[in-house]
PDB file of N, CA and C in Angstrom:
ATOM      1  N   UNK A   1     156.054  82.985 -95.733  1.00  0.00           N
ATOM      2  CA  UNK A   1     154.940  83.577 -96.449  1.00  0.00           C
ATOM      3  C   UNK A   1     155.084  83.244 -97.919  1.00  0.00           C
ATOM      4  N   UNK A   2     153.743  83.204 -98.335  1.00  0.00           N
ATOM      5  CA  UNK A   2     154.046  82.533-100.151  1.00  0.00           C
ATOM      6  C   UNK A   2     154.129  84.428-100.659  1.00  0.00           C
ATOM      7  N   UNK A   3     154.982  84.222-101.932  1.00  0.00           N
ATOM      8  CA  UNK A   3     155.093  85.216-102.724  1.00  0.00           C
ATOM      9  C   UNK A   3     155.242  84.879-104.255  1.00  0.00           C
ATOM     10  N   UNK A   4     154.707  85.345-105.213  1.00  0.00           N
ATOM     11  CA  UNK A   4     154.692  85.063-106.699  1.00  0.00           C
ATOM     12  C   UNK A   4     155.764  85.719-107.528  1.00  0.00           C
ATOM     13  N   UNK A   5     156.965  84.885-107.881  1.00  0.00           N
ATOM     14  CA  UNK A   5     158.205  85.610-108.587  1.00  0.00           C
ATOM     15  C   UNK A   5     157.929  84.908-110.274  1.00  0.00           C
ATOM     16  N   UNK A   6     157.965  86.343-110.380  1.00  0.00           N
ATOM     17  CA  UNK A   6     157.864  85.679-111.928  1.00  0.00           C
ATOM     18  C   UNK A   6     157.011  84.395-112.461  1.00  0.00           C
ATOM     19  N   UNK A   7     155.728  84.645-112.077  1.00  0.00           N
ATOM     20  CA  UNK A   7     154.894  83.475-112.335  1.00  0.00           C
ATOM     21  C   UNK A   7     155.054  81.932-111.417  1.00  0.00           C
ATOM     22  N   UNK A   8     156.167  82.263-110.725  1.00  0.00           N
ATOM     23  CA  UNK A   8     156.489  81.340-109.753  1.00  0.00           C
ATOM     24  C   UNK A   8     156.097  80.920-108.485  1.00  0.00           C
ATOM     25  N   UNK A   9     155.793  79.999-107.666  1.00  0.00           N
ATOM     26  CA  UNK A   9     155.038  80.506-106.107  1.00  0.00           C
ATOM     27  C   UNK A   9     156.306  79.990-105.094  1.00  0.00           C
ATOM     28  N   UNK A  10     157.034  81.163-104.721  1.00  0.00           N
ATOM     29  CA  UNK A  10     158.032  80.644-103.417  1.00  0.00           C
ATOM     30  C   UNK A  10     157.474  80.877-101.926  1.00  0.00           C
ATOM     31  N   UNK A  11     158.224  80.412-100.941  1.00  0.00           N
ATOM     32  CA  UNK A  11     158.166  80.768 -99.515  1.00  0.00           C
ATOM     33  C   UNK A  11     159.273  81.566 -99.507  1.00  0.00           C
ATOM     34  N   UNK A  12     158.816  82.901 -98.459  1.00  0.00           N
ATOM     35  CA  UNK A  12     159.702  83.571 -97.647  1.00  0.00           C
ATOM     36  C   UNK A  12     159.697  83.472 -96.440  1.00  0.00           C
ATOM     37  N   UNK A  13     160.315  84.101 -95.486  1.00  0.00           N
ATOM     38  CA  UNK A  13     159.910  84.346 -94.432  1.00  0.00           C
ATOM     39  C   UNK A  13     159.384  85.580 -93.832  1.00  0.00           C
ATOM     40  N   UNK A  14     158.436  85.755 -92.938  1.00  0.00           N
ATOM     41  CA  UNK A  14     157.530  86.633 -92.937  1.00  0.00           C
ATOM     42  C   UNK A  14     159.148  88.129 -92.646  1.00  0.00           C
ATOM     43  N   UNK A  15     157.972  89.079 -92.904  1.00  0.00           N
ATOM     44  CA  UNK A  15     159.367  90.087 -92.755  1.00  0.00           C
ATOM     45  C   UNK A  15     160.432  90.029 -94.096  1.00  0.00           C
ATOM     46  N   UNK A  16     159.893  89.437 -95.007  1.00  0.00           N
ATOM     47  CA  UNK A  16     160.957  89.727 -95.961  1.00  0.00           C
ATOM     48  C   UNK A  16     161.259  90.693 -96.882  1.00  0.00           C
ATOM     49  N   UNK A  17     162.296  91.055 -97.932  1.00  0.00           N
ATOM     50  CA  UNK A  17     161.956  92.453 -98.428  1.00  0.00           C
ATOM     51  C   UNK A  17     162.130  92.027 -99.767  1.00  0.00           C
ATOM     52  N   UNK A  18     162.596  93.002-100.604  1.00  0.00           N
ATOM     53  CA  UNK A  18     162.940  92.768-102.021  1.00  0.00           C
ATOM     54  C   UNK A  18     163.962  91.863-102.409  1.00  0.00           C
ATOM     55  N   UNK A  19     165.024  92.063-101.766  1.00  0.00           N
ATOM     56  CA  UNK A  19     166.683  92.047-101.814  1.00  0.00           C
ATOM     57  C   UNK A  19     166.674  90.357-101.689  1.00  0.00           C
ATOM     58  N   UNK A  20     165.738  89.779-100.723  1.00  0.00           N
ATOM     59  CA  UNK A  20     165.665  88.325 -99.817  1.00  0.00           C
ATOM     60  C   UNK A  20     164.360  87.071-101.523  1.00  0.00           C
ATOM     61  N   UNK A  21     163.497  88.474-102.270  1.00  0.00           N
ATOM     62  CA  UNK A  21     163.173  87.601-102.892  1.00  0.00           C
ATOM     63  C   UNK A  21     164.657  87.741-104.309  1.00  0.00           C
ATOM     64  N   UNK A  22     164.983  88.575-104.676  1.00  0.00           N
ATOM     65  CA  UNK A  22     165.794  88.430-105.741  1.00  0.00           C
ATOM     66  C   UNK A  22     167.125  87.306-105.655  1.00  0.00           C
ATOM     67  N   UNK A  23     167.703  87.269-104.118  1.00  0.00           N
ATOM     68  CA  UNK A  23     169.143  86.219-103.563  1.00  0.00           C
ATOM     69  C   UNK A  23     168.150  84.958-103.828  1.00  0.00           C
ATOM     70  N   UNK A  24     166.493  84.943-103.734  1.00  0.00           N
ATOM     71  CA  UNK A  24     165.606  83.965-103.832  1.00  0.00           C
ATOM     72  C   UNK A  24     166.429  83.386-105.117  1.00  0.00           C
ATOM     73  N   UNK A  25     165.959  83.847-106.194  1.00  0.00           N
ATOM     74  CA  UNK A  25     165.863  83.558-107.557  1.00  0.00           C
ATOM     75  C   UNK A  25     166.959  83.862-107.995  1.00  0.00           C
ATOM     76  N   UNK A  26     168.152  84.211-107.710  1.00  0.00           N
ATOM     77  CA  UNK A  26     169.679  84.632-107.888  1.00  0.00           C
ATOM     78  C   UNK A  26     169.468  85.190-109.375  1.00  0.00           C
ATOM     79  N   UNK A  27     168.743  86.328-108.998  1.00  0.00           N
ATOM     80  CA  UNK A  27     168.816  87.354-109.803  1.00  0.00           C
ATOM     81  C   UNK A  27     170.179  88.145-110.207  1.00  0.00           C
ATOM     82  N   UNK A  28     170.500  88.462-111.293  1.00  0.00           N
ATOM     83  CA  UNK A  28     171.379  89.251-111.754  1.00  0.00           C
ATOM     84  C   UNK A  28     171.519  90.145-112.473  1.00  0.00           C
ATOM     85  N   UNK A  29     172.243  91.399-112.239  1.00  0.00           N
ATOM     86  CA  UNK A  29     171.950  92.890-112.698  1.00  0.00           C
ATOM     87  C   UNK A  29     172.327  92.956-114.182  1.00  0.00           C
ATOM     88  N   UNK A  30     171.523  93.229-115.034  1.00  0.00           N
ATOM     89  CA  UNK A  30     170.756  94.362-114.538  1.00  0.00           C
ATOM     90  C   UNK A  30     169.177  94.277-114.457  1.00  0.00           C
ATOM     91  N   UNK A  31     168.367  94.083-113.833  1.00  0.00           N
ATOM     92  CA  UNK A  31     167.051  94.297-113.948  1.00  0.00           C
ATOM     93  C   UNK A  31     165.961  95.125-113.366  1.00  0.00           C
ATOM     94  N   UNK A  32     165.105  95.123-113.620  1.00  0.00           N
ATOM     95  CA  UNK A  32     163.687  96.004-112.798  1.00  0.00           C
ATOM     96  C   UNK A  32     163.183  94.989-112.110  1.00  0.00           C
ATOM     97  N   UNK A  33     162.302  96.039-111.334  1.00  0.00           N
ATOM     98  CA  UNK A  33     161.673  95.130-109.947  1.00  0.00           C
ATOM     99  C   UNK A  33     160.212  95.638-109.931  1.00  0.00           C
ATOM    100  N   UNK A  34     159.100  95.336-109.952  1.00  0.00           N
ATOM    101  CA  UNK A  34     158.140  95.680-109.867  1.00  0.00           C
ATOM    102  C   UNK A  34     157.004  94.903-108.793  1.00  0.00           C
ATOM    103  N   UNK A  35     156.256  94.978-107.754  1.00  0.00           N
ATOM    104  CA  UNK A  35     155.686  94.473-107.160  1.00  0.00           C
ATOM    105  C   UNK A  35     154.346  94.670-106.857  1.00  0.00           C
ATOM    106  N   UNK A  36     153.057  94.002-107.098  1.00  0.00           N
ATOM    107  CA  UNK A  36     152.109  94.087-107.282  1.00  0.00           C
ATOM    108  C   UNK A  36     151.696  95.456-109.059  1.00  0.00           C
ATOM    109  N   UNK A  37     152.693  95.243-109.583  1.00  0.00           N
ATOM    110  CA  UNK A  37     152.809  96.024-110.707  1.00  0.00           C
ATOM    111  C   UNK A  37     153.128  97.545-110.397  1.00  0.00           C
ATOM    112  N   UNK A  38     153.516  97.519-109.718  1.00  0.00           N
ATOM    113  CA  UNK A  38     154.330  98.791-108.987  1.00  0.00           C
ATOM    114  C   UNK A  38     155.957  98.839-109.025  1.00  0.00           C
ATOM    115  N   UNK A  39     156.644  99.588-109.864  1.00  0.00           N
ATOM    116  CA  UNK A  39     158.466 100.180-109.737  1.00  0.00           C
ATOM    117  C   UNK A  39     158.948 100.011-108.687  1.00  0.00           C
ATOM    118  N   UNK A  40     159.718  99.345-108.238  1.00  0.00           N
ATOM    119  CA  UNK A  40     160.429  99.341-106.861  1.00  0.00           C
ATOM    120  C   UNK A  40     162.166  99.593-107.216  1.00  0.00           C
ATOM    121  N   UNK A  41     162.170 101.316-107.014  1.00  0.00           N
ATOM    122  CA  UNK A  41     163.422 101.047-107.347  1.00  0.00           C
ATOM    123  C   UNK A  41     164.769 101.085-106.652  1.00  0.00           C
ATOM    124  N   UNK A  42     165.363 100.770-107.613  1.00  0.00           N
ATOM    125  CA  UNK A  42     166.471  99.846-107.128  1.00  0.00           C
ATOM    126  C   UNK A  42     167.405 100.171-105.167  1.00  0.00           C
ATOM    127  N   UNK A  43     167.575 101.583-105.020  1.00  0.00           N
ATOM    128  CA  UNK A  43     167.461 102.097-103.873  1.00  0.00           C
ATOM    129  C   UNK A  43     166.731 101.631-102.751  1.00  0.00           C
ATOM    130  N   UNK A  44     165.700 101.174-103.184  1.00  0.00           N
ATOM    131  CA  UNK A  44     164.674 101.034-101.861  1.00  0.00           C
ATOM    132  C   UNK A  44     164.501  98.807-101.566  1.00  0.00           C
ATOM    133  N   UNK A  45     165.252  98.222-102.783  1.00  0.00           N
ATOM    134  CA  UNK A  45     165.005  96.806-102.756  1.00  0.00           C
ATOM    135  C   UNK A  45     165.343  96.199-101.152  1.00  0.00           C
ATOM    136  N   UNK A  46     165.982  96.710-100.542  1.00  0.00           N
ATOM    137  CA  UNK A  46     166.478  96.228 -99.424  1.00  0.00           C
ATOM    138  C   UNK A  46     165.423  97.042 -97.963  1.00  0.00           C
ATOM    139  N   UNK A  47     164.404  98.328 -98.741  1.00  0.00           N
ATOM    140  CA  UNK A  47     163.413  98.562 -97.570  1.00  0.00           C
ATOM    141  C   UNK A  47     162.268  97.959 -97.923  1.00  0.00           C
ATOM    142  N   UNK A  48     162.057  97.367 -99.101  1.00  0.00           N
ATOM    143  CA  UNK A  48     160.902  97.418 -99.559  1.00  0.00           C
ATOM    144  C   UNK A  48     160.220  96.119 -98.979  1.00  0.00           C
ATOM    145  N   UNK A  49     159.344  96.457 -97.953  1.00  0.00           N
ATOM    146  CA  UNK A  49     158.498  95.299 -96.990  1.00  0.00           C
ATOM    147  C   UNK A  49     157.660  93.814 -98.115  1.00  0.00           C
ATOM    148  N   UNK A  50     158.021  93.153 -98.220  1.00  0.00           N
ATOM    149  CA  UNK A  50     156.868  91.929 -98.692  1.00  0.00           C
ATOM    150  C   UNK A  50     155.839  91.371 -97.917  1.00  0.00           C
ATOM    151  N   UNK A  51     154.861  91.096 -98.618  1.00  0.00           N
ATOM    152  CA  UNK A  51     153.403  90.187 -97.787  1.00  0.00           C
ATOM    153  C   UNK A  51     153.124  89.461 -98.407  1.00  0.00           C
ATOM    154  N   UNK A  52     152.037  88.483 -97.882  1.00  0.00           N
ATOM    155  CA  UNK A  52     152.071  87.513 -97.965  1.00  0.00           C
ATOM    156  C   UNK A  52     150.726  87.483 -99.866  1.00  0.00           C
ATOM    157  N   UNK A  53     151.227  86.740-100.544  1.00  0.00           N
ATOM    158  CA  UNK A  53     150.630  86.764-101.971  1.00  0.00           C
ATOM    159  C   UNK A  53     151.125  87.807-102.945  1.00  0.00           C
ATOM    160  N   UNK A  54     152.150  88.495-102.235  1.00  0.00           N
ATOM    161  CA  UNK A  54     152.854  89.718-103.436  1.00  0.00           C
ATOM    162  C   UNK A  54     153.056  88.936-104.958  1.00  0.00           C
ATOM    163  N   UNK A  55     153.022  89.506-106.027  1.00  0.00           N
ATOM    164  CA  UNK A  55     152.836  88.905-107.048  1.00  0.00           C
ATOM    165  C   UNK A  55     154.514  90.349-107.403  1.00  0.00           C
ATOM    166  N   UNK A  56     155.677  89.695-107.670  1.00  0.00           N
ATOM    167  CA  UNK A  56     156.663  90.148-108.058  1.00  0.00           C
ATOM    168  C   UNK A  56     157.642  89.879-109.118  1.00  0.00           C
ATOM    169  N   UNK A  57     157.851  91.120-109.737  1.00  0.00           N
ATOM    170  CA  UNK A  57     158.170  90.355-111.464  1.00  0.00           C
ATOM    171  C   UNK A  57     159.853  91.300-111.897  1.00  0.00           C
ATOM    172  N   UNK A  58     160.820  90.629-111.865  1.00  0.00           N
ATOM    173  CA  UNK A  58     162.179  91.056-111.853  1.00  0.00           C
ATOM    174  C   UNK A  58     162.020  90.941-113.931  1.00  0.00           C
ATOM    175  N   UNK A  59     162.278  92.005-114.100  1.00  0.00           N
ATOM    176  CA  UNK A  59     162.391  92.547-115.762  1.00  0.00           C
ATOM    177  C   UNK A  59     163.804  92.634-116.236  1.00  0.00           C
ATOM    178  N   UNK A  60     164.355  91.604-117.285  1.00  0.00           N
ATOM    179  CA  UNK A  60     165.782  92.182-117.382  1.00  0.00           C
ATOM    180  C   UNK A  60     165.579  92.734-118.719  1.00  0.00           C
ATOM    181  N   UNK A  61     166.216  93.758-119.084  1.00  0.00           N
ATOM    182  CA  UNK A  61     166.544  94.622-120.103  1.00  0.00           C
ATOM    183  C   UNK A  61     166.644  94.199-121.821  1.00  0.00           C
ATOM    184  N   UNK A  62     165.695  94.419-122.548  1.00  0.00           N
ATOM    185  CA  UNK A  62     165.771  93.718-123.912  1.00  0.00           C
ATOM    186  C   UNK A  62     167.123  94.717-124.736  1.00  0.00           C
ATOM    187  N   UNK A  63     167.651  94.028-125.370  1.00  0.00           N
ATOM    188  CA  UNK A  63     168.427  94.488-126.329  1.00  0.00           C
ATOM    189  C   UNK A  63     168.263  94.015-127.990  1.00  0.00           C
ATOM    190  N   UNK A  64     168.685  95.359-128.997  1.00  0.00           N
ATOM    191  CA  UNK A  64     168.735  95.188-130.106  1.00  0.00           C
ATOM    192  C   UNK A  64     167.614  96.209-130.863  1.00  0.00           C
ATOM    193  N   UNK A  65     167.028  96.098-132.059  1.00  0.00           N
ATOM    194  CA  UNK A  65     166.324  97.195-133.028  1.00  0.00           C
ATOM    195  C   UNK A  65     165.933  96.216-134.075  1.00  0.00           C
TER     196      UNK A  65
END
């Protein structure tokens, strides 16, 4: 299934969850997860169902003042 990471267009496979797009993009902690502009947090990345055109955007943490 196509899914949109970070402005990006990957394949998953159908049935995939959060956890399967972030190992996608070898994401690394610490970041946010948001999907279709929705919080997915961090607890639930491994229930959280994907479909097909999800538009998903991994946020890492700004630092400084």
């Amino acid at each position: 299934m196509r899914v949109i990471v970070n402005q990006l267009e990957y394949e998953l496979p159908v049935q995939s969850v959060v956890t399967d797009a972030l190992a996608l993009i070898n994401a690394k902690p610490p970041y946010a997860v948001a999907v279709n502009l929705q919080f997915v947090p961090k607890h639930q990345h491994s229930a959280f169902s994907l479909n097909e055109n999800d538009q998903i955007e991994v946020i890492a943490p700004v630092t400084g003042g």
